[in-house]
Protein backbone atom coordinates (compact mmCIF):
# COMPACT_ATOMS: atom_id res chain seq x y z
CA UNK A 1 -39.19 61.05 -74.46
CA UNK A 2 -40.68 60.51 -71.11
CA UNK A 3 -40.03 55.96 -72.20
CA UNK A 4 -36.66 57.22 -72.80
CA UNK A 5 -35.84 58.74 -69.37
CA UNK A 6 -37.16 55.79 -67.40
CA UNK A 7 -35.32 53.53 -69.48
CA UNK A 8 -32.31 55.51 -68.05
CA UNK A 9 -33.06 55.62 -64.94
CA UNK A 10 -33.40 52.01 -64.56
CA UNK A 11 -30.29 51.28 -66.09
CA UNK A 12 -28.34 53.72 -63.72
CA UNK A 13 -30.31 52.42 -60.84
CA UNK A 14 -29.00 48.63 -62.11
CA UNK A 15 -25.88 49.87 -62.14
CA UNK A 16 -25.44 51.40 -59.05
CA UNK A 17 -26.51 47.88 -57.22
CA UNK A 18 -24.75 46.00 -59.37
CA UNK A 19 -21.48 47.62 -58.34
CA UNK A 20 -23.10 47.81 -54.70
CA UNK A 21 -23.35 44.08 -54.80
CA UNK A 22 -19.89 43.27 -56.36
CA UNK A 23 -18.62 45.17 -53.56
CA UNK A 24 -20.13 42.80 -50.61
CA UNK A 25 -17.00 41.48 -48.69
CA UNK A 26 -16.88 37.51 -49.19
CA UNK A 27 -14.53 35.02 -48.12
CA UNK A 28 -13.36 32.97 -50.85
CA UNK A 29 -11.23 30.18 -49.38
CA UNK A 30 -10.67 28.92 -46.36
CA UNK A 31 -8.35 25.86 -45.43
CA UNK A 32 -9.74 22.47 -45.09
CA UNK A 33 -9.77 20.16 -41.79
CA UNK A 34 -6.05 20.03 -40.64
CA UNK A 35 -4.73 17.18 -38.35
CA UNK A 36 -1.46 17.64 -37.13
CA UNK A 37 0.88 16.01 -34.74
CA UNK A 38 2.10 17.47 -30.92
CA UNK A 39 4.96 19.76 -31.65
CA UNK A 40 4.54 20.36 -35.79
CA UNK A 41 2.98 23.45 -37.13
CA UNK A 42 0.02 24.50 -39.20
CA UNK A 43 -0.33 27.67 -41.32
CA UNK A 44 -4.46 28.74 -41.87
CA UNK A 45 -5.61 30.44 -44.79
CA UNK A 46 -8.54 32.90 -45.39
CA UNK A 47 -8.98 34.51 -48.15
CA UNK A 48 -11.21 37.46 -48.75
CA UNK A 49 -12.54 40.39 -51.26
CA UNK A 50 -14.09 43.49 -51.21
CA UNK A 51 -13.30 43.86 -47.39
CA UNK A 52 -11.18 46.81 -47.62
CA UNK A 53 -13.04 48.61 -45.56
CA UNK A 54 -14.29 46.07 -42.49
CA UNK A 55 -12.03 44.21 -39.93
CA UNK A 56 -11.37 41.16 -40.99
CA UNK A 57 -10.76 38.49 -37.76
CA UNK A 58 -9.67 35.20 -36.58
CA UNK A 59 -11.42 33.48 -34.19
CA UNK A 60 -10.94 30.46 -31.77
CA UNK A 61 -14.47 28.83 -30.54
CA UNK A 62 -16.06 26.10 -29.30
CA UNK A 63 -19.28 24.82 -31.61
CA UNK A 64 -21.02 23.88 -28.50
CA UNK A 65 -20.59 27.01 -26.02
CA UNK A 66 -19.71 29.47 -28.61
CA UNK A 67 -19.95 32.31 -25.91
CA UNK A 68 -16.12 30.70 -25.10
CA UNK A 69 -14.92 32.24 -28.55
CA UNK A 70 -11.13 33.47 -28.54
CA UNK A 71 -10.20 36.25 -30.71
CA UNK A 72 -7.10 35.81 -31.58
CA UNK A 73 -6.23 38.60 -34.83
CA UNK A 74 -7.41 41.95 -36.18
CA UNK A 75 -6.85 42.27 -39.42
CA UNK A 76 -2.76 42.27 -39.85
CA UNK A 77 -2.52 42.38 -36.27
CA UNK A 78 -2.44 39.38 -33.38
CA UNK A 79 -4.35 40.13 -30.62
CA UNK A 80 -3.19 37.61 -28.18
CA UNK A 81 -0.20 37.07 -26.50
CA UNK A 82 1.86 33.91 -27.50
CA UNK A 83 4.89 33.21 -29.07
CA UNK A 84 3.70 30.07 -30.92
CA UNK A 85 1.03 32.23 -33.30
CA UNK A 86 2.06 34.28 -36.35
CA UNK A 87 -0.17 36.38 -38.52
CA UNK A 88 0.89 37.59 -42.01
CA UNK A 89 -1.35 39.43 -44.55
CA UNK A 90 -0.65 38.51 -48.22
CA UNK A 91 -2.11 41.98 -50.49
CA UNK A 92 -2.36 40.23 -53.97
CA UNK A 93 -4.39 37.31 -52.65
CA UNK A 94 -6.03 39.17 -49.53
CA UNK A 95 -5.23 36.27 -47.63
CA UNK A 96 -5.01 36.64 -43.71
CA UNK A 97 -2.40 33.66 -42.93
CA UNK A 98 -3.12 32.60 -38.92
CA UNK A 99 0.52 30.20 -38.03
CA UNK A 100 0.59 28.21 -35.22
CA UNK A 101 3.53 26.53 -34.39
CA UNK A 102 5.03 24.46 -31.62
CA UNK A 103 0.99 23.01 -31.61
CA UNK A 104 0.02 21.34 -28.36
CA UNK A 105 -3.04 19.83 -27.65
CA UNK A 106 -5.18 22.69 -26.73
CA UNK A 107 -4.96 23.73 -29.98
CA UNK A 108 -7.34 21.48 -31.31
CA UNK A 109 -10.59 22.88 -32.09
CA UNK A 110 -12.90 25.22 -34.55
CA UNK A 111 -11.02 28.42 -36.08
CA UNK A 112 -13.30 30.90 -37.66
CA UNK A 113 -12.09 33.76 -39.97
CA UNK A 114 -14.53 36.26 -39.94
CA UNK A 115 -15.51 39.46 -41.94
CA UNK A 116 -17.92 42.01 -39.65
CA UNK A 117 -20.34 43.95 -41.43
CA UNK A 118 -22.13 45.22 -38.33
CA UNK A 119 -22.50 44.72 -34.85
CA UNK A 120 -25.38 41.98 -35.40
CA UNK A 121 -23.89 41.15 -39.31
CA UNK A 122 -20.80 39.06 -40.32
CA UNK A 123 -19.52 37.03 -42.79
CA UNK A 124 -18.10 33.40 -41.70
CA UNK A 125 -15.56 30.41 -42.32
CA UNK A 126 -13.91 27.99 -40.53
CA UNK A 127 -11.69 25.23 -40.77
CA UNK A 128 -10.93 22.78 -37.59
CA UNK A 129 -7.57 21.54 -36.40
CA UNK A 130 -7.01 17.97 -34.96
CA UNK A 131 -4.16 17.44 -32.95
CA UNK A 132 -2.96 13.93 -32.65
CA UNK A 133 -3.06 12.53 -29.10
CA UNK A 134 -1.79 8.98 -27.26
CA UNK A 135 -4.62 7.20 -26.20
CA UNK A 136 -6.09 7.76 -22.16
CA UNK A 137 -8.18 5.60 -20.96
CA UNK A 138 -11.09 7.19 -19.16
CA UNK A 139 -12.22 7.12 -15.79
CA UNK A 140 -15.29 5.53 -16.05
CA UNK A 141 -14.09 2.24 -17.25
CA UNK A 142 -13.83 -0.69 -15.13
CA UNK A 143 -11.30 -1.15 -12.45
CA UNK A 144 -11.91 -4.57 -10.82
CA UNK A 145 -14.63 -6.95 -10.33
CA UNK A 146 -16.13 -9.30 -7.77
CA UNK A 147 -18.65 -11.69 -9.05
CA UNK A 148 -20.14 -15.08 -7.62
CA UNK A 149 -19.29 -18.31 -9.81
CA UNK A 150 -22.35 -18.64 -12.49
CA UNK A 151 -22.91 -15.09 -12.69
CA UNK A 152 -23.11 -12.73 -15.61
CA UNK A 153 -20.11 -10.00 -15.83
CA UNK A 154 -19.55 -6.87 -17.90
CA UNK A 155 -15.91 -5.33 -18.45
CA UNK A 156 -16.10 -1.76 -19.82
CA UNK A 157 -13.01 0.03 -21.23
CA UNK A 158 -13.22 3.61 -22.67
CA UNK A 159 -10.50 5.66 -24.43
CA UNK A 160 -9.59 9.54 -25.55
CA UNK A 161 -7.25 10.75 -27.48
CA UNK A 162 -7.27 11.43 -31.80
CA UNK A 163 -7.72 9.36 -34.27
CA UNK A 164 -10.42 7.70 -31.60
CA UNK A 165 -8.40 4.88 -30.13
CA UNK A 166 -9.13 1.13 -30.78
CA UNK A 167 -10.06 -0.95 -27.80
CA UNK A 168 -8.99 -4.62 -27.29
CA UNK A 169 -9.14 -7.15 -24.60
CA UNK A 170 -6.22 -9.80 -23.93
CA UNK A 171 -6.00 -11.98 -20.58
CA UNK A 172 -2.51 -12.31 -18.49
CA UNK A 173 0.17 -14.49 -20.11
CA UNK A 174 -2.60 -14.34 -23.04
CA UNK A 175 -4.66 -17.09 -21.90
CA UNK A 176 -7.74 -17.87 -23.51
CA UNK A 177 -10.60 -15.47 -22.63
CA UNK A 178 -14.11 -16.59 -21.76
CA UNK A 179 -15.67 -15.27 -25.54
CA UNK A 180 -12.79 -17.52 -27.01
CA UNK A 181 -9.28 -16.59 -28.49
CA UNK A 182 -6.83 -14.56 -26.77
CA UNK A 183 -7.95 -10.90 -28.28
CA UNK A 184 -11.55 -9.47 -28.03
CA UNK A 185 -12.13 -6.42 -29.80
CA UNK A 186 -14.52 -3.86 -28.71
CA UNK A 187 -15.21 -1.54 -25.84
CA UNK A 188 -17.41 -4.02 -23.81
CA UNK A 189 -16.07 -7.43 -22.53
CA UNK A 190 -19.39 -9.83 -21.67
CA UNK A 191 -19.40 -13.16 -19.59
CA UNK A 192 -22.39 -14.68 -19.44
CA UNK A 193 -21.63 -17.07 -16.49
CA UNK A 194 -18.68 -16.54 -14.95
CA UNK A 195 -16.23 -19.72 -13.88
CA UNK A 196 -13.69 -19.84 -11.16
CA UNK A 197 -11.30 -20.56 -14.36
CA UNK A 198 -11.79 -16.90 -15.52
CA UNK A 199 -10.91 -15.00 -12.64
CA UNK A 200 -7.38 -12.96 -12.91
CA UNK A 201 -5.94 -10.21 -14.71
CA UNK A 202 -7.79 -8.78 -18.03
CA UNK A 203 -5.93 -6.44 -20.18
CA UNK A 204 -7.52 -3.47 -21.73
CA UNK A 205 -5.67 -1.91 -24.35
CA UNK A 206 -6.23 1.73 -26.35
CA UNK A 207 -4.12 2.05 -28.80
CA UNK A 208 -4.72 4.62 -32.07
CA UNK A 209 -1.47 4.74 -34.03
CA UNK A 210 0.33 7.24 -31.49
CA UNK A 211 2.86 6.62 -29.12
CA UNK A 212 2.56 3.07 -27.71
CA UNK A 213 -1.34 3.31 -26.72
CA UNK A 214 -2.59 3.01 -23.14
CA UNK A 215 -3.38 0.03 -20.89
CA UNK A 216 -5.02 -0.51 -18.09
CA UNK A 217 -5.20 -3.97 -15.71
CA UNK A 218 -8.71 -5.39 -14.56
CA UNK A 219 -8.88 -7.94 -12.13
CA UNK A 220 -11.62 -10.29 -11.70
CA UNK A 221 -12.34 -12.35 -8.11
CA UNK A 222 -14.55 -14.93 -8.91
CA UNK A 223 -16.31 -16.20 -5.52
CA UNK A 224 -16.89 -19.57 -5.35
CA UNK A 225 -17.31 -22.85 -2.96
CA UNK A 226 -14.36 -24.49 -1.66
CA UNK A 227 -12.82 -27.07 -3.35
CA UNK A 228 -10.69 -29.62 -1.15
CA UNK A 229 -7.80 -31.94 -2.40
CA UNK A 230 -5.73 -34.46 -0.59
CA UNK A 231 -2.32 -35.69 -2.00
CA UNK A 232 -1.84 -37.94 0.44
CA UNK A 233 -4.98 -39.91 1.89
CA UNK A 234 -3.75 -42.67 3.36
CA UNK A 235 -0.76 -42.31 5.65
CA UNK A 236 1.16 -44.77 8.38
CA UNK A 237 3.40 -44.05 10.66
CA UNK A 238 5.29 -45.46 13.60
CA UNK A 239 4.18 -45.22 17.27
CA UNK A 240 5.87 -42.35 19.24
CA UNK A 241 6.99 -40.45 15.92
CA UNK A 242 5.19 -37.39 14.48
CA UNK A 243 3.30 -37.38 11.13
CA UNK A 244 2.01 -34.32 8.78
CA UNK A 245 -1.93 -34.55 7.44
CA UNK A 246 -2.29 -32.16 4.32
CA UNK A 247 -5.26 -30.62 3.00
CA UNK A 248 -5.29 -28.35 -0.81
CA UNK A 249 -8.64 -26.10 0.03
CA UNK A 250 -9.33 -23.77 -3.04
CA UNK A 251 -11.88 -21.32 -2.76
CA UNK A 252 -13.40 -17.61 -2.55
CA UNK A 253 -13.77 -15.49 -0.30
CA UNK A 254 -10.91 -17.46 1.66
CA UNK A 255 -13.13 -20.07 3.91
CA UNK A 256 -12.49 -20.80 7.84
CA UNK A 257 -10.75 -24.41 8.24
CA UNK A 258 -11.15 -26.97 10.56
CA UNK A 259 -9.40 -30.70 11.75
CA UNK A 260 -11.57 -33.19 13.01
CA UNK A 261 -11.00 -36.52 14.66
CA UNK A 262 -13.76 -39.33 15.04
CA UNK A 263 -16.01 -35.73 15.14
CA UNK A 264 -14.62 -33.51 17.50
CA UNK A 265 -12.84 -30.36 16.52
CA UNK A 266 -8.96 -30.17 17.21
CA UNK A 267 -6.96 -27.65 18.09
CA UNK A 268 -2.98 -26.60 19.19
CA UNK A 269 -2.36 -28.52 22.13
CA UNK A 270 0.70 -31.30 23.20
CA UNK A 271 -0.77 -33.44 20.51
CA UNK A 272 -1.78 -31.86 17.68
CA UNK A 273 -0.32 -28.84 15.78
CA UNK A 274 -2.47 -26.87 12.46
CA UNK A 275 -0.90 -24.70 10.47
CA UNK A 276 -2.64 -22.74 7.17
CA UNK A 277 -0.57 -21.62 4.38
CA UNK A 278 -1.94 -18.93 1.65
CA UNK A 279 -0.29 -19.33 -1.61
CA UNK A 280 -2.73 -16.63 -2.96
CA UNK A 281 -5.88 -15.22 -2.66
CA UNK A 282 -7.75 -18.48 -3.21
CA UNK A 283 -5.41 -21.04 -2.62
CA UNK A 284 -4.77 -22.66 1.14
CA UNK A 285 -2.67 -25.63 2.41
CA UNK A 286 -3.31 -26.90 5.85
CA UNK A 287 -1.09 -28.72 7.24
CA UNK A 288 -2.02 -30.77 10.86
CA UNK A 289 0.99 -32.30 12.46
CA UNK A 290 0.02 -35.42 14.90
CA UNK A 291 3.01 -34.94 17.82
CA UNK A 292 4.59 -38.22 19.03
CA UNK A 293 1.87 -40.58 18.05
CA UNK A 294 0.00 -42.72 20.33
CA UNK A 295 -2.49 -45.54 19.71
CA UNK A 296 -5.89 -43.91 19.83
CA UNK A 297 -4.17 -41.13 17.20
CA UNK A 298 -4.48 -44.07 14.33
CA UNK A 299 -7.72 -43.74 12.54
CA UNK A 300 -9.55 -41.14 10.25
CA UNK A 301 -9.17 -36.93 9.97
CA UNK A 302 -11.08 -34.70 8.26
CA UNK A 303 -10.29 -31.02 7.21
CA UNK A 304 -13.20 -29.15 6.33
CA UNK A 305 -13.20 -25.96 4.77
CA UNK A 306 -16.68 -23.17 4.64
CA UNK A 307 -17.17 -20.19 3.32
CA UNK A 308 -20.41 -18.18 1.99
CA UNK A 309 -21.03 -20.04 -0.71
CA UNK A 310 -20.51 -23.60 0.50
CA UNK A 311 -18.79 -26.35 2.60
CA UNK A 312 -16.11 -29.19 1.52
CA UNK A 313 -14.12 -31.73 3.44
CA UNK A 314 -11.43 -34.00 2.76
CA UNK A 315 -10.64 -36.86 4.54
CA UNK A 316 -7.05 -38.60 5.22
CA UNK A 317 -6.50 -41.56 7.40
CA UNK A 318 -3.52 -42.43 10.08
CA UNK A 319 -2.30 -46.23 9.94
CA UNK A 320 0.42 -47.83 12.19
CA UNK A 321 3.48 -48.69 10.47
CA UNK A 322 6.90 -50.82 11.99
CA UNK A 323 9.26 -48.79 10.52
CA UNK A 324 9.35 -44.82 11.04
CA UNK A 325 8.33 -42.88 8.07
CA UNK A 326 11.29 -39.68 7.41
CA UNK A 327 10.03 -37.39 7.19
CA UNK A 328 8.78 -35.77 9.53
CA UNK A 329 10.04 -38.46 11.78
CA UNK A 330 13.64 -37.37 11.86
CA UNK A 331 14.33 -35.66 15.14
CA UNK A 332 14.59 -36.81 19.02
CA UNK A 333 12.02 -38.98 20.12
CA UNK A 334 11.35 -40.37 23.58
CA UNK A 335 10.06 -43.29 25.10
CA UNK A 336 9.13 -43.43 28.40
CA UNK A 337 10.99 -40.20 29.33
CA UNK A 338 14.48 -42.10 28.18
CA UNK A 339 16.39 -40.00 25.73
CA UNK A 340 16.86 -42.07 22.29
CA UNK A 341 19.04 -41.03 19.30
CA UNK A 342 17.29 -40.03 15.76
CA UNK A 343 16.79 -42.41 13.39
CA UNK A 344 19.38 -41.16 11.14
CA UNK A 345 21.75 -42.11 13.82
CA UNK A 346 20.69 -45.24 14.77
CA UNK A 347 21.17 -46.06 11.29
CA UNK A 348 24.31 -45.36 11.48
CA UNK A 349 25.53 -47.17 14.38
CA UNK A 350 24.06 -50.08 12.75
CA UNK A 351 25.59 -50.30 9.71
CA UNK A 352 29.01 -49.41 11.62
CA UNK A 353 28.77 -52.28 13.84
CA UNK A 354 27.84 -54.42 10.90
CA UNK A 355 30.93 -53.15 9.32
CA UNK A 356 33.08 -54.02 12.17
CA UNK A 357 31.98 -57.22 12.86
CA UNK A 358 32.82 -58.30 9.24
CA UNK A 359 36.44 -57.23 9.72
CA UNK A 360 36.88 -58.93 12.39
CA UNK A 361 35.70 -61.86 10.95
CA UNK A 362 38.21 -61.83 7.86
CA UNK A 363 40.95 -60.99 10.13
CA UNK A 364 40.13 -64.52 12.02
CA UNK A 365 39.36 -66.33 8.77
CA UNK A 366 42.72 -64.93 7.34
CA UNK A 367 44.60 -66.61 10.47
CA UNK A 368 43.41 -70.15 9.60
């Protein structure tokens, strides 16, 4: 008899937690990762049993300071004020429905439906929303770049925004880079020595499939020596007429020019006139103007050009010629203080006396 009652006892006692464990609240679905663009809307799902009886909650957090969770819904009810959330409570499911419309990017994050037991107790799911966002390319990628000719150079280009952007590398008017090809793919752009051919405008675009991706412009200075050129370096000219002496100088940081003669620097003065013209950053053509040429002006000049990382000169030489050379020899001249006509008008005269003369001769020859 005494078997008997213990076998009931047990059974009741079985019983009695069996029923106290089918009653344990449990959430039995929650929706999965949602990625959604600016401006659409999302609908969350949590599902739950046996919770009847506790206060069932959504919650907005942050997985890495979770002390920055934002309730947002108790139960049926929305706790926070905005417009763009919705809460609806579905009895034959027990679903707690959180809707979220008008979604900006704030949005994104961790949502956690909850289910508290106890103050220290609670039952947990969560699902996290991804909002779609146009690349931006971060601060701490590279905005320019001054390098010396031979040295190595790093270009670093970093991107937000969701799905992670895609970084690429193109060169203005998508010249060939220094890896080779016109596109490099990757955040970091390497040059192992760096050539006064590569410097200019680098392109680094983010783009991840949203709106029309991001792009930011990195220039690169190259310094180098100078580099001189002459187009013309041999020259003549006529005595008493003016001639120009050019010099291309190419180099970086811009270098400080000079005109020599048989050694000796020149400068502005009643016989000599520089001028220096930038056409950009590295590029410089000096011009010296000889004024109203004598004889100890014939011979050799030099323009010399210096900067940090070197020296160059080019040399251009000043012959005698008969005939005046236009131009620049096409304005007043003077010899001996006596006024004379251009050349351009001499010519003239010339060729109308010659004209002249030749009438007049077939008017006599037409007589006889």
């Amino acid at each position: 008899m005494l078997f008997n009652n213990r076998r009931i006892l047990t059974l009741i006692l079985f019983m009695i937690s069996s029923a106290y464990a089918q009653r344990t609240p449990t959430i039995s679905h929650i929706t999965q990762e949602q990625i959604r663009d600016i401006g659409s809307q999302v609908d969350l799902d949590c599902s739950v049993h046996y919770a009847q009886d506790f206060p069932v909650v959504w919650v907005k957090y942050d997985r890495v300071k979770t002390i920055d969770s934002m309730p947002i819904s108790s139960n049926a009810n929305l706790i926070i004020k905005d417009s763009r959330f919705s809460l609806r409570y579905d009895d034959a499911t027990a679903t707690y429905t959180l809707s979220i419309k008008d979604i900006q990017e704030n949005d994104a994050g961790w949502y956690q439906c909850q289910v508290l037991l106890s103050i220290s107790n609670k039952i947990t799911a969560e699902v996290e929303l991804q909002v779609r966002r146009p690349p931006i390319i971060s601060d701490n990628s590279t905005r320019s770049v001054v390098a010396s000719e031979m040295e190595s150079v790093q270009m670093e280009c970093y991107a937000g925004g969701f799905p992670p952007p895609k970084i690429s590398w193109r060169r203005e008017n998508n010249a060939i880079l220094p890896t080779g090809g016109s596109i490099y793919r990757g955040n970091i752009l390497k040059i192992a020595a760096v050539h006064k051919g590569d410097r200019g405008t680098y392109y680094c675009v983010a783009e991840n499939g949203v709106g029309k991706g991001a792009r930011r412009n990195i220039n690169l200075e190259v310094e180098f020596a100078p580099v001189i050129t002459v187009p013309r370096p041999r020259l003549s000219q006529a005595l008493q007429y003016d001639m120009d002496l050019e010099c291309h100088v190419e180099a970086y940081p811009p270098p400080a020019i000079t005109w020599l003669k048989d050694e000796l620097q020149l400068s502005n003065n009643q016989h000599y006139r520089i001028s220096h013209f930038a056409t950009a950053d590295e590029f410089t053509d000096t011009t010296l103007r000889v004024i109203t040429i004598e004889k100890r002006q014939f011979g050799m000049f030099t323009c010399t050009a210096q900067n940090k990382l070197g020296s160059a000169e080019g040399h251009v030489e000043l012959t005698e010629s008969i005939i005046p050379v236009c131009p620049p020899a096409c304005g007043q001249v003077r010899y001996g203080g006596a006024a004379a006509i251009s050349p351009s008008e001499m010519t003239i005269a010339v060729l109308l006396g010659a004209y002249i003369v030749n009438v007049f001769r077939r008017i006599v020859n037409s007589r006889y």
